[in-house]
C-alpha atoms as a PDB file:
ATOM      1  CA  UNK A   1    -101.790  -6.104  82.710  1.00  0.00           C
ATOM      2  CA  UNK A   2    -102.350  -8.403  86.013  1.00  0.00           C
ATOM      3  CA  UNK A   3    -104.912  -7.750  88.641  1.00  0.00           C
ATOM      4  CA  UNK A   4    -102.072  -6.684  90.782  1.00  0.00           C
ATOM      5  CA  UNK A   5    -101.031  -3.858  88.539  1.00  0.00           C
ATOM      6  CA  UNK A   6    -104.225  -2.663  88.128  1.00  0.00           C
ATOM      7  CA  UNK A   7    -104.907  -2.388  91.597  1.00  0.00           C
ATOM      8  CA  UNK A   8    -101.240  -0.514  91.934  1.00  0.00           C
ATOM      9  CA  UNK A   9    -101.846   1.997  89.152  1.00  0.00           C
ATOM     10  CA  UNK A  10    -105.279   2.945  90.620  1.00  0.00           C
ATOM     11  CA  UNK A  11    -104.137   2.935  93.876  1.00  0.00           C
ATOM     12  CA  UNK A  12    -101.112   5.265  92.197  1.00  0.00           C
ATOM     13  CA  UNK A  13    -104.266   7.599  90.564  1.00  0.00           C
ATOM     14  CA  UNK A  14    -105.422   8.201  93.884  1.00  0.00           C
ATOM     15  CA  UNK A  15    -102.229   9.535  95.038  1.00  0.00           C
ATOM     16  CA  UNK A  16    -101.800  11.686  92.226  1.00  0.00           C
ATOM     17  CA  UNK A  17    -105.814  13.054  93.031  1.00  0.00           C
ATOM     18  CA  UNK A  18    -104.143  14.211  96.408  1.00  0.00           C
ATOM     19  CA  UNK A  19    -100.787  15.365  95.225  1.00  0.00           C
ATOM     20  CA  UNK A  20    -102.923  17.142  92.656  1.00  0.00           C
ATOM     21  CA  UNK A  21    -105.417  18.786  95.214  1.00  0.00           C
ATOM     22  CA  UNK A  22    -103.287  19.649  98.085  1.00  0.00           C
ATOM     23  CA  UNK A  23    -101.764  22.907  97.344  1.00  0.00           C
ATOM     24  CA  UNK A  24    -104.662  24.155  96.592  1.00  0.00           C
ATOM     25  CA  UNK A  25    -106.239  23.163  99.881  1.00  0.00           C
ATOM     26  CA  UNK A  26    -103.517  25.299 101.648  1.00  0.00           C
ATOM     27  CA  UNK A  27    -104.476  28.172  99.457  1.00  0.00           C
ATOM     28  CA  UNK A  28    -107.961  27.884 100.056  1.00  0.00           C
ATOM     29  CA  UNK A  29    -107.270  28.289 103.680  1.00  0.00           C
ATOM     30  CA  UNK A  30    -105.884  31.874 103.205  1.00  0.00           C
ATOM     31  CA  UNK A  31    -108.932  33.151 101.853  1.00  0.00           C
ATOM     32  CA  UNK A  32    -111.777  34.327 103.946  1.00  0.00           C
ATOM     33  CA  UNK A  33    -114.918  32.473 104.149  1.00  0.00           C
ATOM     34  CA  UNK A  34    -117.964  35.076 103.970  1.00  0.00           C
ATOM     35  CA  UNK A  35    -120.187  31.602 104.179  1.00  0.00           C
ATOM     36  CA  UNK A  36    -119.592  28.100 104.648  1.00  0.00           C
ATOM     37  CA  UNK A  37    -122.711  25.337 104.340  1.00  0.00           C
ATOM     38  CA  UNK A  38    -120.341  22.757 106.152  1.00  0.00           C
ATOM     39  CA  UNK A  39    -122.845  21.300 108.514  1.00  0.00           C
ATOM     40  CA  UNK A  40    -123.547  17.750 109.233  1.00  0.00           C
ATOM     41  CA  UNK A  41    -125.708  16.896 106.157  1.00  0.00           C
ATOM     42  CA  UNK A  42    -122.278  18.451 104.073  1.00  0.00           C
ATOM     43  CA  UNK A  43    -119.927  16.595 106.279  1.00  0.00           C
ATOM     44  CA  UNK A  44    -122.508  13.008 105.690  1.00  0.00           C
ATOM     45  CA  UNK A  45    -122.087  13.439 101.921  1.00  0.00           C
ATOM     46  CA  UNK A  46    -118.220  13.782 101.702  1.00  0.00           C
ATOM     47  CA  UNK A  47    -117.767  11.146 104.052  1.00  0.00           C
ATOM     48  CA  UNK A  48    -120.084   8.721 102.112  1.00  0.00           C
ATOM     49  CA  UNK A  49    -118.195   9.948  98.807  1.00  0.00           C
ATOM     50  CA  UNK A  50    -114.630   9.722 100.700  1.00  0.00           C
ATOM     51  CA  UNK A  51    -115.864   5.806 101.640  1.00  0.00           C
ATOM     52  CA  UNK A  52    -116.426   5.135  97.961  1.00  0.00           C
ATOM     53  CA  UNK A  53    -113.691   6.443  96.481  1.00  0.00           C
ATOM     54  CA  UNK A  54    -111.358   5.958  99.178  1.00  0.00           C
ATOM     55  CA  UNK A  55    -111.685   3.445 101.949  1.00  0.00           C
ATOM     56  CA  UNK A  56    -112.882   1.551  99.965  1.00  0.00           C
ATOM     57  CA  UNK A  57    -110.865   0.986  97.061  1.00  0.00           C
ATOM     58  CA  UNK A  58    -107.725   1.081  99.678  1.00  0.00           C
ATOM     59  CA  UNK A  59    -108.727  -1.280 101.712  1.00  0.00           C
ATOM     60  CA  UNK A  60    -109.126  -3.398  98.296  1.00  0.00           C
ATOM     61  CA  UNK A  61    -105.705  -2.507  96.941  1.00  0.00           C
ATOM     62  CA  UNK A  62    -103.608  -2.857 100.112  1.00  0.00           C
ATOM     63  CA  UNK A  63    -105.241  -5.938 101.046  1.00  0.00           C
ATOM     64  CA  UNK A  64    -107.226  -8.061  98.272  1.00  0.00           C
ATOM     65  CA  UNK A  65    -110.745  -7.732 100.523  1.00  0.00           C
ATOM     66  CA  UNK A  66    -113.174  -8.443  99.630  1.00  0.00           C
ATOM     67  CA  UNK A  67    -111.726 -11.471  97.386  1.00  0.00           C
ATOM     68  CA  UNK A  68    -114.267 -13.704  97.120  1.00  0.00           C
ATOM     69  CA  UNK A  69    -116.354 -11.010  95.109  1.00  0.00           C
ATOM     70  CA  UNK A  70    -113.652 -10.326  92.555  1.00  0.00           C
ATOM     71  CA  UNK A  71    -114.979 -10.371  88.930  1.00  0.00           C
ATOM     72  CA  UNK A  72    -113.128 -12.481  86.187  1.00  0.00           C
ATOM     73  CA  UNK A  73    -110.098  -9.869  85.062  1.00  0.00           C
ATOM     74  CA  UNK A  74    -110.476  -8.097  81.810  1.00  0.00           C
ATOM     75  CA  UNK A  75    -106.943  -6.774  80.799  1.00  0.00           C
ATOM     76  CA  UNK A  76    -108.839  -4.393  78.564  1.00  0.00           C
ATOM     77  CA  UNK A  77    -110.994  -2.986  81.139  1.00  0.00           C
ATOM     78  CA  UNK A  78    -108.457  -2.103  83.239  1.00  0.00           C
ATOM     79  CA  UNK A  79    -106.915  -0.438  80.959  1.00  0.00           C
ATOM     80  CA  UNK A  80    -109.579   1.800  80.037  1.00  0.00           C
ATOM     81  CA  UNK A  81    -110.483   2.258  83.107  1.00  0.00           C
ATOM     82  CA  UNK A  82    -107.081   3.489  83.473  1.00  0.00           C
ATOM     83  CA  UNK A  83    -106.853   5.834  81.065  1.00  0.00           C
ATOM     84  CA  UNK A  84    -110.181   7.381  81.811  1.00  0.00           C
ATOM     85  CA  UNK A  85    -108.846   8.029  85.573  1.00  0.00           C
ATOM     86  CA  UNK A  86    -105.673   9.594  83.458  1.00  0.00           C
ATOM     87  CA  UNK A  87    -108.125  11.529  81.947  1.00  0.00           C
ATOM     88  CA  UNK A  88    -110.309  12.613  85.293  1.00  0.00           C
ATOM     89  CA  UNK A  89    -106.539  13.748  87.232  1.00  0.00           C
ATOM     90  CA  UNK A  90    -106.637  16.060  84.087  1.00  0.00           C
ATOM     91  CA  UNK A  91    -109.740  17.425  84.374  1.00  0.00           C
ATOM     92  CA  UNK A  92    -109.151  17.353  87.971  1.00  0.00           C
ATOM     93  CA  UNK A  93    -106.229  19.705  87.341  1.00  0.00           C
ATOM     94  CA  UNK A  94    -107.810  21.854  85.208  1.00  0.00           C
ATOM     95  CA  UNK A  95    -110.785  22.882  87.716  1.00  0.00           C
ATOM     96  CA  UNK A  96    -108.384  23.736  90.376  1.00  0.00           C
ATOM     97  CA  UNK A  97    -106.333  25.827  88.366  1.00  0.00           C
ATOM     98  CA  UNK A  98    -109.591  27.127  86.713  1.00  0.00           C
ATOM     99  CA  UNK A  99    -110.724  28.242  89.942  1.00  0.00           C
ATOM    100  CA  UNK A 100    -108.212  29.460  91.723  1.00  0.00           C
ATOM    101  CA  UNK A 101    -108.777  31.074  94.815  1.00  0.00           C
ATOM    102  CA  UNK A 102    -112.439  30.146  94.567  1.00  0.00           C
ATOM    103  CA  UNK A 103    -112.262  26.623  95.466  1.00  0.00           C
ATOM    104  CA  UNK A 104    -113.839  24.994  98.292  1.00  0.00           C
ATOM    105  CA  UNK A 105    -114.096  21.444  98.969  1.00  0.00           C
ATOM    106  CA  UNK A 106    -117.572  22.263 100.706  1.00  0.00           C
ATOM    107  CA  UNK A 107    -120.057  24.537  99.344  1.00  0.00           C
ATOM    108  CA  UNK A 108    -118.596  28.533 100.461  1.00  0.00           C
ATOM    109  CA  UNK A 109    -118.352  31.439  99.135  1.00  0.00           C
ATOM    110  CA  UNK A 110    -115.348  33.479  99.994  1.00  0.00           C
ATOM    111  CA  UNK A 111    -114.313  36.711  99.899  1.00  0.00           C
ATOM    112  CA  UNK A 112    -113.942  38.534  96.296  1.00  0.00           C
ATOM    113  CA  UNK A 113    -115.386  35.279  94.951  1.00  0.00           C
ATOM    114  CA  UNK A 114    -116.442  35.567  91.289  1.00  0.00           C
ATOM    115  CA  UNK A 115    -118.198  33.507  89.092  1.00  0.00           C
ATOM    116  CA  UNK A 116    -115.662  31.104  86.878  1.00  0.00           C
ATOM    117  CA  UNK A 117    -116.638  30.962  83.438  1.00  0.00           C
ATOM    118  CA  UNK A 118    -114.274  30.500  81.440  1.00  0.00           C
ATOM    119  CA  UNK A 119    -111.433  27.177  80.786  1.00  0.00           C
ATOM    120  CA  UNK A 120    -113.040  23.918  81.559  1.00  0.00           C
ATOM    121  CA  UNK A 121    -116.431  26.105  82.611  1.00  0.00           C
ATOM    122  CA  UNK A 122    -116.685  27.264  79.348  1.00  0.00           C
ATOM    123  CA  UNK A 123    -118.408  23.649  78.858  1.00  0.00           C
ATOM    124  CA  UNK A 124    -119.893  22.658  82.019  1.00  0.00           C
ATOM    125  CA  UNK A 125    -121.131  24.476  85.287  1.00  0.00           C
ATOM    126  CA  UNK A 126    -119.352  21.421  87.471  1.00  0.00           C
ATOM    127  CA  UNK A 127    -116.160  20.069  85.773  1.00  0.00           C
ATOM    128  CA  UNK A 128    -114.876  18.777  88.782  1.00  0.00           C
ATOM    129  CA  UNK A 129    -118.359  16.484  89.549  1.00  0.00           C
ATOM    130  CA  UNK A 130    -117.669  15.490  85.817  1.00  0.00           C
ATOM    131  CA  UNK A 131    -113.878  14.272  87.035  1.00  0.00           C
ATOM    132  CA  UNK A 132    -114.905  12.735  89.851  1.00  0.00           C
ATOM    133  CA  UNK A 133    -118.160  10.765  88.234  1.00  0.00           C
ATOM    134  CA  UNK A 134    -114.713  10.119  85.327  1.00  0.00           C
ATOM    135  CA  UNK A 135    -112.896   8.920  88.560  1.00  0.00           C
ATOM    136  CA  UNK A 136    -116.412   6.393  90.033  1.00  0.00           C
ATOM    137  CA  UNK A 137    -116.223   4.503  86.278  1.00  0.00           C
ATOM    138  CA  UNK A 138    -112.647   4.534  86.164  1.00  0.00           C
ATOM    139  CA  UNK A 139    -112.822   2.745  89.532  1.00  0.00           C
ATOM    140  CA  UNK A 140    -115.914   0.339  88.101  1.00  0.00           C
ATOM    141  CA  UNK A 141    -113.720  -0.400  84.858  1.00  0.00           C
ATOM    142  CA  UNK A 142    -110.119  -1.058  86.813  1.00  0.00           C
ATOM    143  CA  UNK A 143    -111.110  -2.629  89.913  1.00  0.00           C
ATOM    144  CA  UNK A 144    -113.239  -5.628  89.375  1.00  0.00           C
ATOM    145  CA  UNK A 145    -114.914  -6.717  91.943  1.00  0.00           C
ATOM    146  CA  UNK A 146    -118.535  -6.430  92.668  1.00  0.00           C
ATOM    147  CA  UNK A 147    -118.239  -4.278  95.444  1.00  0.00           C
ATOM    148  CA  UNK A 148    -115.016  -2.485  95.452  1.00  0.00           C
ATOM    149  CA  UNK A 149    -115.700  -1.378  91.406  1.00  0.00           C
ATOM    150  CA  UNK A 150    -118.999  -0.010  91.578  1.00  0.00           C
ATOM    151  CA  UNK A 151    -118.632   1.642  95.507  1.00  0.00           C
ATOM    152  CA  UNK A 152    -117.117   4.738  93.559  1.00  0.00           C
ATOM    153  CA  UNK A 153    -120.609   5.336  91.856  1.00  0.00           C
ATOM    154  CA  UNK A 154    -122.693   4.653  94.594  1.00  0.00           C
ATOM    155  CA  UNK A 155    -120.754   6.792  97.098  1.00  0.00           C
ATOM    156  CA  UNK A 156    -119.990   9.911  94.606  1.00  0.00           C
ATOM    157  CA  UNK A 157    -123.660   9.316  93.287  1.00  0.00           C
ATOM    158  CA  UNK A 158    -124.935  10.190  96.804  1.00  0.00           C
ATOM    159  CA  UNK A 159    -122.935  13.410  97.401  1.00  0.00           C
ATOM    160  CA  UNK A 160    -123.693  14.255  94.041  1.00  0.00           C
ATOM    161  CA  UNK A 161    -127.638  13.658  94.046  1.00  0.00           C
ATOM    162  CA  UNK A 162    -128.118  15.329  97.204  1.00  0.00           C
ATOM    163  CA  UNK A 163    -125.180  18.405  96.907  1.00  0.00           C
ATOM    164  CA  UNK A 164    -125.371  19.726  93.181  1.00  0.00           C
ATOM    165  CA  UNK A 165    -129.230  21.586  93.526  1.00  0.00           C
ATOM    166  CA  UNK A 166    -127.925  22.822  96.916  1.00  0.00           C
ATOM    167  CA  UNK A 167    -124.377  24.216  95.479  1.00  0.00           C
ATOM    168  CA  UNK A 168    -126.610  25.177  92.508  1.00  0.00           C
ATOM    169  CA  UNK A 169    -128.756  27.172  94.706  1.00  0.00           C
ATOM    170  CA  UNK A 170    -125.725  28.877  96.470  1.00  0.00           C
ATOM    171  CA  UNK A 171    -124.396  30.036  93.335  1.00  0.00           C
ATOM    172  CA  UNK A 172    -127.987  31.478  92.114  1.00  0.00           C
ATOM    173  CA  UNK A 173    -128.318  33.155  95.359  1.00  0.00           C
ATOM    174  CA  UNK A 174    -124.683  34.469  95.138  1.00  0.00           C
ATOM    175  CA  UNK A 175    -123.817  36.056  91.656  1.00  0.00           C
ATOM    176  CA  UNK A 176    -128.445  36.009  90.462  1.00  0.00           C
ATOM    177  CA  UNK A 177    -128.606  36.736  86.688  1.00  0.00           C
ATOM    178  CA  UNK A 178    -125.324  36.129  85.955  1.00  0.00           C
ATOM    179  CA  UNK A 179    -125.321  32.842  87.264  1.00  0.00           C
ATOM    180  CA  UNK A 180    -129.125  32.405  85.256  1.00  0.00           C
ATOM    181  CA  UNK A 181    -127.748  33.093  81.803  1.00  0.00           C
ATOM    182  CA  UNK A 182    -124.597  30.832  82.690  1.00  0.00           C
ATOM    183  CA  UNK A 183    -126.587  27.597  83.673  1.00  0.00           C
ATOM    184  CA  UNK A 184    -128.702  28.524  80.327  1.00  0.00           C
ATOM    185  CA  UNK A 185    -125.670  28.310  78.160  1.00  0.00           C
ATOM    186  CA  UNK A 186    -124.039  25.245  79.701  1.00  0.00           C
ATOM    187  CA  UNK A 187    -124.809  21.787  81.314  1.00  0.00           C
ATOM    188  CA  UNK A 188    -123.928  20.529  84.704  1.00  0.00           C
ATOM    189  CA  UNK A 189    -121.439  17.596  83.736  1.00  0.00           C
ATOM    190  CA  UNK A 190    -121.770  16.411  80.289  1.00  0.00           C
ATOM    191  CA  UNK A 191    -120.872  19.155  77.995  1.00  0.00           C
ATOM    192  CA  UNK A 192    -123.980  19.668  75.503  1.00  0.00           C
ATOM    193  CA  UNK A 193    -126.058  16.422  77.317  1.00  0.00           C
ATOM    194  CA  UNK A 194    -126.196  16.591  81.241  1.00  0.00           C
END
């Protein structure tokens, strides 16, 4: 494992995150939005998430910048990190398909929306947070360089600090005690911890 190849299988990871998520973005679009919380706060967050774990790391892949803060390369590392973004894409997957016709990539509720509870959300309340902070150390472990490897947790960390009570909220206010005796049963990211 080179530096180079690292950088080329991430940047391949990131790919597959899109290939992964885009039919189910055209689904999503056939379903009718009964309320959407896409203002400019929502819009602030993914962007500052989309910088970390995009821009970012693409600028860094496609071409070397910022080298001067690279790290000393750890073969190992990489290839953890590697097979924990592997692992995310999966999880990734899963959500998606878990959901259905209920995802969103902003905080809505659509029509005929039910609460998922079962697959992936038998575990957590957020699997897809839990692939995505999966994706932030992947990108820490695999690209090493002090700012390109930890942007990933910084800019996920924000959208996630300052979205999950709100989406949390949403749901509450959407499906009440059913939603109550879910969160009681299950964490938010970490299955049995978090």
């Amino acid at each position: 494992m080179t530096p180079l190849i690292a950088k080329l299988l991430h940047g391949l990871c990131m790919v597959a995150w899109w290939v992964i998520r885009r039919p189910f973005e055209r689904k999503s679009k056939r379903n009718v939005l009964l309320r959407d919380a896409m203002d400019v706060r929502e819009k602030l967050l993914l962007g500052i998430s989309l910088t970390g774990l995009g821009v970012i790391p693409a600028i860094y892949i496609a071409s070397g910048f910022p080298a001067a803060l690279d790290q000393p390369f750890s073969p190992a590392r990489a290839i953890a990190g590697l097979l924990v973004f592997v692992a995310a894409l999966a999880l990734f997957y899963a959500t998606h398909k878990a959901l259905g016709r209920n995802w969103s990539v902003t905080l809505a509720v659509r029509q005929e929306h039910s609460l998922v509870t079962e697959g992936v959300y038998r575990f957590v309340r957020h699997p897809m947070y839990s692939a995505f902070w999966m994706w932030a150390i992947a990108q820490a472990l695999t690209l090493q360089n002090w700012l390109v490897g930890p942007a990933g947790l910084i800019g996920f960390g924000t959208l996630y600090l300052f979205r999950v009570g709100r989406e949390e909220a949403l749901m509450r206010e959407t499906f009440g005690a059913a939603w109550d005796a879910y969160a009681a049963r299950t964490a938010r990211v970490v299955p049995f911890l978090l």
